[in-house]
Protein backbone atom coordinates (compact mmCIF):
# COMPACT_ATOMS: atom_id res chain seq x y z
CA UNK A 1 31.89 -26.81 54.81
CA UNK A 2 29.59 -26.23 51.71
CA UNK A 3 30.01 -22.46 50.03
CA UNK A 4 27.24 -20.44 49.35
CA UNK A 5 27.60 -17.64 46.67
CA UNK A 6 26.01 -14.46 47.56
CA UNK A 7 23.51 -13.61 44.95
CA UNK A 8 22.97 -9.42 44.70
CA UNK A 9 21.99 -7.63 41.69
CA UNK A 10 24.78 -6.79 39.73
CA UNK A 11 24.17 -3.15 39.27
CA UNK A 12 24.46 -2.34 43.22
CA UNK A 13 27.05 -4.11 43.43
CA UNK A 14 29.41 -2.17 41.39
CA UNK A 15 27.57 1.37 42.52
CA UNK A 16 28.54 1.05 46.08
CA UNK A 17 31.88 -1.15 45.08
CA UNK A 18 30.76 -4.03 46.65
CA UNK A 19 32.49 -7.11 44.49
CA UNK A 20 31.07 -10.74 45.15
CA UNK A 21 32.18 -12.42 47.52
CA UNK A 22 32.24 -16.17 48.77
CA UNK A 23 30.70 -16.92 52.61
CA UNK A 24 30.95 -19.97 54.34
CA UNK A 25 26.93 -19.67 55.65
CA UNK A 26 27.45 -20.34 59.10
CA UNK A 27 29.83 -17.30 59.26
CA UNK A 28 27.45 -14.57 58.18
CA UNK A 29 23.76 -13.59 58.74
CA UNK A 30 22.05 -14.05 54.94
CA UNK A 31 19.29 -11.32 54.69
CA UNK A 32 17.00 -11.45 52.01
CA UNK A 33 16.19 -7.74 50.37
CA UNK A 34 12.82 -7.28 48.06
CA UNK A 35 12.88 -4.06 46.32
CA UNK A 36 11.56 -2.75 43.00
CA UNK A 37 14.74 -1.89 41.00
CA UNK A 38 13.51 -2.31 37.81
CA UNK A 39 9.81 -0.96 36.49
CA UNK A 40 7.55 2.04 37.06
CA UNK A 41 8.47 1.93 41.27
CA UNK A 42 12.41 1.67 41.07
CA UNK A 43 13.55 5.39 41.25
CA UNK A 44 12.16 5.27 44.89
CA UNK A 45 12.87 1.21 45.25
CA UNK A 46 16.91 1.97 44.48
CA UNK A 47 17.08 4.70 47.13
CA UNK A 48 15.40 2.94 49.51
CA UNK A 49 17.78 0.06 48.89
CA UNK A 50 20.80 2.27 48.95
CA UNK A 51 19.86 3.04 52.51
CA UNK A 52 19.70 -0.42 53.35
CA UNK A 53 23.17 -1.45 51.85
CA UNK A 54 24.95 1.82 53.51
CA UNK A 55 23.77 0.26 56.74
CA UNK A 56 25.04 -3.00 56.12
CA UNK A 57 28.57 -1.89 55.01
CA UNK A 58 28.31 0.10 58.03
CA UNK A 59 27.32 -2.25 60.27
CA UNK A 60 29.70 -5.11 58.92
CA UNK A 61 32.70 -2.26 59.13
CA UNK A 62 31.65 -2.58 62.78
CA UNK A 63 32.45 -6.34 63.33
CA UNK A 64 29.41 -7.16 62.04
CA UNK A 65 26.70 -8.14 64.58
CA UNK A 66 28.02 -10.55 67.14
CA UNK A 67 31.45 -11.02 65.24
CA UNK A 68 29.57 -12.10 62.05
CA UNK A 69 29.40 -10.21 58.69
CA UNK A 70 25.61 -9.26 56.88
CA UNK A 71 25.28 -10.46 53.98
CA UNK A 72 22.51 -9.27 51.45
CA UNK A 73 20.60 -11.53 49.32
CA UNK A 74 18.80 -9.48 46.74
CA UNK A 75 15.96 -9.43 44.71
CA UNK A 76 14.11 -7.14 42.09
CA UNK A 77 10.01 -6.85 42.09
CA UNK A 78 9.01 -4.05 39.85
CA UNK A 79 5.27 -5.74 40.32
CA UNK A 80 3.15 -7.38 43.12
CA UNK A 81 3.36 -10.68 40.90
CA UNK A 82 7.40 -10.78 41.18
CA UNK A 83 7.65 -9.69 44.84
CA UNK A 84 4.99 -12.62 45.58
CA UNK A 85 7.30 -15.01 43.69
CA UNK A 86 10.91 -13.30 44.39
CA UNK A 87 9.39 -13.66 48.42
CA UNK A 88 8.90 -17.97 47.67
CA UNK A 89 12.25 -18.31 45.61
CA UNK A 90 14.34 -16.37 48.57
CA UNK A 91 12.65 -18.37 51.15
CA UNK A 92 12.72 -21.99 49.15
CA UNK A 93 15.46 -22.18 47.15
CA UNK A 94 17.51 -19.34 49.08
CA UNK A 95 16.67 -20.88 52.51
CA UNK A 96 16.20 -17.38 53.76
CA UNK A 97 14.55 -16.70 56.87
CA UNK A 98 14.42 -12.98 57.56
CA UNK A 99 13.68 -10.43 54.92
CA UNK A 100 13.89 -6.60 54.27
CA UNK A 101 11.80 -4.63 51.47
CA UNK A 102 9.71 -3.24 49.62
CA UNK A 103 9.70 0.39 49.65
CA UNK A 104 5.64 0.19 47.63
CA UNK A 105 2.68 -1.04 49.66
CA UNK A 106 1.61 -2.56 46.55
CA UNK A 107 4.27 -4.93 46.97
CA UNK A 108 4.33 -5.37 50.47
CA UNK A 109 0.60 -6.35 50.59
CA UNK A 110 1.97 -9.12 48.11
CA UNK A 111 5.45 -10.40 49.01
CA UNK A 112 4.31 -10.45 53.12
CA UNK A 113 1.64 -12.82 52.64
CA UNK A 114 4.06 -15.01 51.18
CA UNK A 115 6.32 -14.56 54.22
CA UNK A 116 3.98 -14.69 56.92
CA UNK A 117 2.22 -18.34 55.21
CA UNK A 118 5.94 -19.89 55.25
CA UNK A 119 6.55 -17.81 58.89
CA UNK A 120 9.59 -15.81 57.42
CA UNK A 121 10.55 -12.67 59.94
CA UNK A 122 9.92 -9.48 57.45
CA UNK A 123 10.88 -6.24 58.17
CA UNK A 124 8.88 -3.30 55.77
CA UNK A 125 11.30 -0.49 55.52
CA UNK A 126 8.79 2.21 53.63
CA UNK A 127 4.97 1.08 52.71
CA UNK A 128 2.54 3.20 54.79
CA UNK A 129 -0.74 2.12 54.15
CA UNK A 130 -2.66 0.68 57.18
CA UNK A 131 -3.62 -2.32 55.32
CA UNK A 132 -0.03 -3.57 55.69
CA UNK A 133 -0.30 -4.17 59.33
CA UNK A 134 -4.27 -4.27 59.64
CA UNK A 135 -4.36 -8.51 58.81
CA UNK A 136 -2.89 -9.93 62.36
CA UNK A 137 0.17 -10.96 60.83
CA UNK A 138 2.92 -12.33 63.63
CA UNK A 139 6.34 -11.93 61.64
CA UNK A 140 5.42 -8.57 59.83
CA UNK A 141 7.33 -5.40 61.52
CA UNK A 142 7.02 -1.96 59.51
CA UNK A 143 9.49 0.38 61.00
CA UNK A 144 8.67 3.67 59.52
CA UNK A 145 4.94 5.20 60.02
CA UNK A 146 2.00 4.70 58.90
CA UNK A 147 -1.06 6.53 56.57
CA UNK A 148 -3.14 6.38 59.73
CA UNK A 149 0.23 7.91 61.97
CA UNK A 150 -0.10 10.54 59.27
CA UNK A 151 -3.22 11.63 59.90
CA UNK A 152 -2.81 11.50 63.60
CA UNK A 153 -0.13 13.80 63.41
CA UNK A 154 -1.21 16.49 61.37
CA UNK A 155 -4.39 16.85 63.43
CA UNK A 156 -1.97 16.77 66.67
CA UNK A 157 0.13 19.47 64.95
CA UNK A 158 -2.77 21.62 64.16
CA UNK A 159 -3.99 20.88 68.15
CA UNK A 160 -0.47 21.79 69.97
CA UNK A 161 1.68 23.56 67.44
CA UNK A 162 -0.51 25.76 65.19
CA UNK A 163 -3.29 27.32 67.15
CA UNK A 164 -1.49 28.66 69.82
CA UNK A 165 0.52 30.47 66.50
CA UNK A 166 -2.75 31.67 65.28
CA UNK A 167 -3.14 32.84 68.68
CA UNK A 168 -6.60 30.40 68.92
CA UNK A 169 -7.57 27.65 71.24
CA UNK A 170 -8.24 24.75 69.45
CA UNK A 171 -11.17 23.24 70.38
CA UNK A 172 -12.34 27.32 68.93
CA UNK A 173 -11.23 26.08 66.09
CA UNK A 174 -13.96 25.17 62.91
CA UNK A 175 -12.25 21.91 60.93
CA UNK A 176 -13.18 20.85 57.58
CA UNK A 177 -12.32 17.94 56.35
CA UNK A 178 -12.00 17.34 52.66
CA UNK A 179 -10.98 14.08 50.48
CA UNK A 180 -11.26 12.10 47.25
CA UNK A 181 -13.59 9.38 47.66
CA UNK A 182 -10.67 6.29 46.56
CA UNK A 183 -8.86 3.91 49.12
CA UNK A 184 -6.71 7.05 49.63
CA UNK A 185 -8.90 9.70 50.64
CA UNK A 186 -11.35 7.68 52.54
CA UNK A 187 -8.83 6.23 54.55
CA UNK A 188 -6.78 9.52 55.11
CA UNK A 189 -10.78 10.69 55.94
CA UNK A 190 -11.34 8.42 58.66
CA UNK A 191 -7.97 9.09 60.19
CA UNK A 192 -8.34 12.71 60.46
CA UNK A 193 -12.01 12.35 61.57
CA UNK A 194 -11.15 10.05 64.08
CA UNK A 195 -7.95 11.70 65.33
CA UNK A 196 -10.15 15.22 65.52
CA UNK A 197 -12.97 13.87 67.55
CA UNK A 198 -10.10 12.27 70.36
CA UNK A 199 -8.53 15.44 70.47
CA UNK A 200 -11.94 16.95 71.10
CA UNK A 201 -11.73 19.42 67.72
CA UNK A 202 -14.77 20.72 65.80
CA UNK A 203 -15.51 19.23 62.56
CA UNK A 204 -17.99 21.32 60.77
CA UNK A 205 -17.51 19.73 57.41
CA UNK A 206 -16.61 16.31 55.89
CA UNK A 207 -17.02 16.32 52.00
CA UNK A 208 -16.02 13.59 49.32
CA UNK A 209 -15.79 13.72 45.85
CA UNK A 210 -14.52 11.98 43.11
CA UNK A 211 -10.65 12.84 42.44
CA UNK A 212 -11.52 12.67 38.22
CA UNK A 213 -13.82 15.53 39.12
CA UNK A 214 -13.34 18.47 36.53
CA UNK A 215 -15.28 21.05 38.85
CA UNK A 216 -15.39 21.27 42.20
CA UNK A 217 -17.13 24.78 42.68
CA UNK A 218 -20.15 22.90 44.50
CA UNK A 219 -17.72 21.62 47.09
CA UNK A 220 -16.09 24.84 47.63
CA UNK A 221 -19.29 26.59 48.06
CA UNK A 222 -20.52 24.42 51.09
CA UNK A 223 -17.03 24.77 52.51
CA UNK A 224 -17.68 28.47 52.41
CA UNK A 225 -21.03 27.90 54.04
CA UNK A 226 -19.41 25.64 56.71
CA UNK A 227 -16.96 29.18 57.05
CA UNK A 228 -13.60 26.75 58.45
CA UNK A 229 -10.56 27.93 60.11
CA UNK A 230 -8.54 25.11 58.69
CA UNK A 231 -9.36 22.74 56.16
CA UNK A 232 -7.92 19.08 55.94
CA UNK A 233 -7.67 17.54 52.21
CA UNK A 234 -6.60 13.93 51.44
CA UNK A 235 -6.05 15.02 47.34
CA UNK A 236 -3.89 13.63 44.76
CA UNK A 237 -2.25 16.09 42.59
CA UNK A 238 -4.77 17.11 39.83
CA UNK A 239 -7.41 17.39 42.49
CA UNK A 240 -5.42 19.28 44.34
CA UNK A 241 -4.44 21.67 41.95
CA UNK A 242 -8.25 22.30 40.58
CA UNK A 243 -9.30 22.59 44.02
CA UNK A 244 -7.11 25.44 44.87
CA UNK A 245 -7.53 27.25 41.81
CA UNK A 246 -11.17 27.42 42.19
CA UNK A 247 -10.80 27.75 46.08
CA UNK A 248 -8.77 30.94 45.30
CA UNK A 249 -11.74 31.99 42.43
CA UNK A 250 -14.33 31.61 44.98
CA UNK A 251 -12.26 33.48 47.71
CA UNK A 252 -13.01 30.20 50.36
CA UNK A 253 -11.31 31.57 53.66
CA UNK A 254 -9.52 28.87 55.93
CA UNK A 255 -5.93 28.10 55.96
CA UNK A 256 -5.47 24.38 53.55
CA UNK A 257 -3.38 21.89 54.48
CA UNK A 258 -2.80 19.10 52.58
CA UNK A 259 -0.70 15.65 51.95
CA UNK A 260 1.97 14.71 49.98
CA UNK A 261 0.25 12.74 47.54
CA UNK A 262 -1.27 16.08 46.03
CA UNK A 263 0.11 19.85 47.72
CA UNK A 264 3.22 17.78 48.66
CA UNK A 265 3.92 17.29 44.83
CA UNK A 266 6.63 19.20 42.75
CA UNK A 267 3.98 19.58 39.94
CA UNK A 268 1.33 21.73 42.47
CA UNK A 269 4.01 24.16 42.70
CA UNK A 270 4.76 24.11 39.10
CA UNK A 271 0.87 24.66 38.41
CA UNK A 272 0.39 27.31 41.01
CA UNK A 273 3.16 29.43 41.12
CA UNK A 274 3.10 32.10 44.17
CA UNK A 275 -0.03 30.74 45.43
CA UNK A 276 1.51 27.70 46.64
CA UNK A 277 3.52 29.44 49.28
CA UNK A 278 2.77 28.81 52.79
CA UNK A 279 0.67 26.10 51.52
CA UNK A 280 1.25 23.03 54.56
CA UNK A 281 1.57 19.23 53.16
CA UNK A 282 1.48 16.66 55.43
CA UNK A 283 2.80 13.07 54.87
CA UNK A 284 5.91 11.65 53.57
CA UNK A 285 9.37 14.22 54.99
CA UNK A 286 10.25 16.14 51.61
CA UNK A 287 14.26 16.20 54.10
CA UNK A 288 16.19 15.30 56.72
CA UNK A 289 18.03 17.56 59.23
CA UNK A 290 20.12 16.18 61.26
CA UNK A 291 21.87 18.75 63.59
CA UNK A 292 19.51 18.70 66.24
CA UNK A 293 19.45 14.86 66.94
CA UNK A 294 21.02 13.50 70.21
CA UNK A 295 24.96 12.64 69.77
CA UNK A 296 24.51 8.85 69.10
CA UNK A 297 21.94 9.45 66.72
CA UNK A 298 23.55 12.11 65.18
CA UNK A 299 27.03 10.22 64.39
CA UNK A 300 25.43 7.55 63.06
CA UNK A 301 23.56 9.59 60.27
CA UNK A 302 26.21 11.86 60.17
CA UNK A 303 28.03 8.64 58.77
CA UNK A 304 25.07 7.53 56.84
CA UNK A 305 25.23 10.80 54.85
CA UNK A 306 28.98 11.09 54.27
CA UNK A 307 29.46 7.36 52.29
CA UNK A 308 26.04 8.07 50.55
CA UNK A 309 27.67 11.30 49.30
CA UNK A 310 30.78 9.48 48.58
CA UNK A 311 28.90 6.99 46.34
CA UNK A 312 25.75 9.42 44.77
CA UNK A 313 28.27 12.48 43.51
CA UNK A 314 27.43 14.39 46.52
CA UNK A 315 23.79 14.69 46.40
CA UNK A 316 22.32 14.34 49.78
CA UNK A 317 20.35 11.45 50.75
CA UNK A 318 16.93 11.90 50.38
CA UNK A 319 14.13 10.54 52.47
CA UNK A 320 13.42 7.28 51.12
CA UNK A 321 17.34 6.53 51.79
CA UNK A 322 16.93 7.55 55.41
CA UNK A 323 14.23 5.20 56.13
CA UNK A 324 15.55 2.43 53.95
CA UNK A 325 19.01 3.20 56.37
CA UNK A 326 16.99 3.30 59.50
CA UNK A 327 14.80 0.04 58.78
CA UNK A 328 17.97 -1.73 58.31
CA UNK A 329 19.54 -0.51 61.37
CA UNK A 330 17.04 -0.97 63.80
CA UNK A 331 17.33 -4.75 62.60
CA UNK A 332 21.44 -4.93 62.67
CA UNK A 333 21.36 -2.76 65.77
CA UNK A 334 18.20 -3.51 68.15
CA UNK A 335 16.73 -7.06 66.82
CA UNK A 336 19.63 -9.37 65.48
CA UNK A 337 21.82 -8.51 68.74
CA UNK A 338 19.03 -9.90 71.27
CA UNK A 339 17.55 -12.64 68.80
CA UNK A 340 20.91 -14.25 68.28
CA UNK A 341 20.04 -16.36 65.80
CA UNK A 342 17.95 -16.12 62.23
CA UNK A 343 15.15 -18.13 63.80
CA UNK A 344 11.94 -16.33 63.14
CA UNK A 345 10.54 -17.08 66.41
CA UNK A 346 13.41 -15.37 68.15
CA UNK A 347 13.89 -12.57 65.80
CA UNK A 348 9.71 -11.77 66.63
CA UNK A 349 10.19 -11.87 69.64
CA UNK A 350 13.25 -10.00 70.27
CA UNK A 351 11.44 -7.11 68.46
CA UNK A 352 8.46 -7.15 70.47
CA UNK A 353 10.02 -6.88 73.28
CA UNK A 354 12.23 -3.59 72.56
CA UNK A 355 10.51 -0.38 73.64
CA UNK A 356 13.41 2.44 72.69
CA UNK A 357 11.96 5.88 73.39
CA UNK A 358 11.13 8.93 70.99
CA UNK A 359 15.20 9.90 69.79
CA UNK A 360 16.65 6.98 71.35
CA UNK A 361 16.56 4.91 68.76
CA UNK A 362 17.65 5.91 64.43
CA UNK A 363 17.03 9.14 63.42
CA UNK A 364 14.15 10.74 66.03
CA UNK A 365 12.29 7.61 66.34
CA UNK A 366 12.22 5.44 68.97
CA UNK A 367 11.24 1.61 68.54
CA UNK A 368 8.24 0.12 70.21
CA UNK A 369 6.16 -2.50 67.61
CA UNK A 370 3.07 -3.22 68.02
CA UNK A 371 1.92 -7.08 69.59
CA UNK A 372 0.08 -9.31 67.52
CA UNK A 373 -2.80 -9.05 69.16
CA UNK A 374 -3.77 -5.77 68.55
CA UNK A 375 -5.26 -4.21 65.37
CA UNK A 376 -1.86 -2.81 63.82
CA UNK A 377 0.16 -5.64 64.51
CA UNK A 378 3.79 -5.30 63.87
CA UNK A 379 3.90 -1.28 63.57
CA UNK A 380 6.74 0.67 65.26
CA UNK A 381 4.43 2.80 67.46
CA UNK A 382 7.13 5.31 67.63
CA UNK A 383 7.75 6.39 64.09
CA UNK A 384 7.00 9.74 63.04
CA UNK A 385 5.95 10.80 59.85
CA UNK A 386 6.53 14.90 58.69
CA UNK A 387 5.22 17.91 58.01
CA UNK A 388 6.13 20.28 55.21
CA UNK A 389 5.61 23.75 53.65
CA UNK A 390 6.52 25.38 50.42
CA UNK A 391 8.66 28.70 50.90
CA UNK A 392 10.29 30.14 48.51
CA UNK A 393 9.20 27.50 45.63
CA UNK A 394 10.99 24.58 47.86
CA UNK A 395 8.87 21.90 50.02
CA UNK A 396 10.82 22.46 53.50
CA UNK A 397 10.50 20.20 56.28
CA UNK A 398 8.98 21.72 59.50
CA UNK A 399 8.12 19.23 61.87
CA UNK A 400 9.06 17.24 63.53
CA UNK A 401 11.33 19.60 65.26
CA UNK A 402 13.95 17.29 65.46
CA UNK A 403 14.78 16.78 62.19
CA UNK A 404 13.28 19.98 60.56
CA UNK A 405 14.92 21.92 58.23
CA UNK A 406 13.22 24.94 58.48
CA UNK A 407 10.65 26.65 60.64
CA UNK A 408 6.94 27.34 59.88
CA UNK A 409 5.99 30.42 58.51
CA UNK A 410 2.48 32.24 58.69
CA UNK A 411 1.22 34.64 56.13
């Protein structure tokens, strides 16, 4: 029987101890990885990857799935160029058929067309923005959330969670909505607008601007005139800081919430010192909890954590490693089992047809993807994004409940 050498980068091999090995290829499942390990995207790219291998020593310390070991065929795209090509060379000259990656929706948008043309099954692991699952594609399947998912939930959160703790009702409540006017903000825009009009909210303000702005006093004084309860920005970090420096100038009332891409950001507490507390950032999790998950769920992160630990000097896993763990799962666990086989055809299908409630599944997600038919094809419906807060200088997760870390506090 021919030999196939298993072809990994050689730094992760020798960071989790893995040495290479020799596979006969009918007696292992060959998964190709994509992730940026190199370049401007590979602090993120390398956790999410760890996340993935910890879940395939895991698995394979299981049995494997169906008596057969994973094996990892890896490959480094620090640009949308190299995860185009790294995507052709895996599935042409690796003969892979199933792929895991990218961590960046930059490289996503890029190394998936290249899958879905030669009809390899792909599994996105971390890339949120709607445009990943917004072109129809039939062997795409993010597993984590989406930008639009993000949106949805922070307007659901303010709906169900936060105005009964401002003692309101919501649909009393005045909603501004503020953005920059890039792919970004305009998308995160729609989302919230859309989101707030379902869930029958008032929107008494929807303002753009340009995020290289160097005032935005003329935005903050129609905000002021639109007198909000709670105001929605989709900012990236410089924005975000001039916006509430001169929101705090102009004394604009309304409680801010905004995303990770600009309140969520180590530097806006840096910038703002003491007037960052309490401020709400809604997005990526900044942490994981997991004491509160269900006992299955719970061992199996519990055991996650523990050998990253063992392997990262003890520093806790942080987000990006979770999903990177729980995309991989969800494939060794849920798909592979019912698909049987490395087939495309029956690895699509045996993911649409799993529908694993809310904290059945990894983590607190459940698993439900979306058909091809409809307009997010290939999204796990029942991912959940998070909200955070700073307190005490530290971006705490809050919500959701099941894997917070800490609770919400009100001024």
């Amino acid at each position: 029987m021919k030999k196939i050498a298993v072809i990994f980068s050689i730094w992760p091999l020798f960071l989790l101890g893995f040495a290479p090995m020799v596979f006969a290829a009918d007696d292992v499942w060959r998964i190709g990885t994509i992730y940026p390990l190199t370049g401007p995207n590979s602090k993120n790219g390398i956790k999410n990857f760890d996340g993935v291998k910890i879940a395939t020593q895991m698995i394979n310390d299981r049995g494997g799935v169906l008596g057969k070991k994973v094996v990892l065929v890896s490959a480094d795209a620090p640009d949308p160029q190299a995860a185009a090509s790294e995507a052709n060379r895996l599935i042409t000259n690796e003969r892979i058929t199933a792929i895991v990656g990218t961590q960046s929706s930059s490289l996503s948008m890029a190394a998936t067309v290249v899958a879905e043309k030669n009809k390899t099954f792909y599994i996105e692991t971390e890339g949120v923005s709607g445009l990943i699952t917004a072109r129809g594609f039939k062997y795409l399947f993010r597993t984590t959330f989406s930008s639009g998912m993000m949106a949805a939930q922070i307007v659901d959160y303010v709906t169900d969670y936060l105005a009964p703790r401002l003692g309101k009702d919501a649909k009393d409540l005045r909603i501004a909505i503020v953005h920059e006017d890039g792919g970004f903000g305009t998308a995160t825009s729609r989302g919230l607008t859309a989101r707030s009009k379902a869930r029958g909210l008032s929107v008494v303000a929807n303002e753009g601007y340009s995020s290289k702005s160097t005032d935005l006093s003329g935005l903050i004084l129609k905000l002021k005139r639109a007198k909000p309860d709670i105001i929605l920005a989709a900012q990236y970090i410089n924005d975000a800081i001039l916006f509430h420096r001169q929101a705090n100038e102009l004394r604009l009332r309304g409680m801010i919430i905004g995303s990770t891409a600009g309140q969520g950001n180590p530097d806006f507490v840096k910038a703002l010192g003491k007037d960052a507390e309490g401020i709400i950032a809604f997005g990526i999790p900044s942490e994981f909890s997991i004491t509160k998950l269900p006992p299955e769920q719970k061992k199996e992160a519990s055991e996650f954590i523990e050998r990253y630990q063992k392997t990262h000097n003890g520093e806790y896993p942080n987000p990006t490693s979770f999903v990177g763990f729980a995309g991989a799962w969800i494939l060794y666990k849920y798909i592979l089992p019912r698909a049987g086989s490395l087939d495309p055809e029956k690895l699509r299908q045996a993911a649409l047809s799993l529908d694993i409630p809310p904290g059945k599944g990894v983590l607190n997600w459940g698993i439900k993807f979306a058909g091809p038919d409809k307009k997010n094809a290939g999204q796990n419906l029942y991912a959940s994004a998070g909200i955070n807060q700073w307190q005490d200088a530290k971006l705490r997760l809050i919500f959701p409940r099941e894997v917070a870390a800490a609770d919400l506090r009100l001024k």
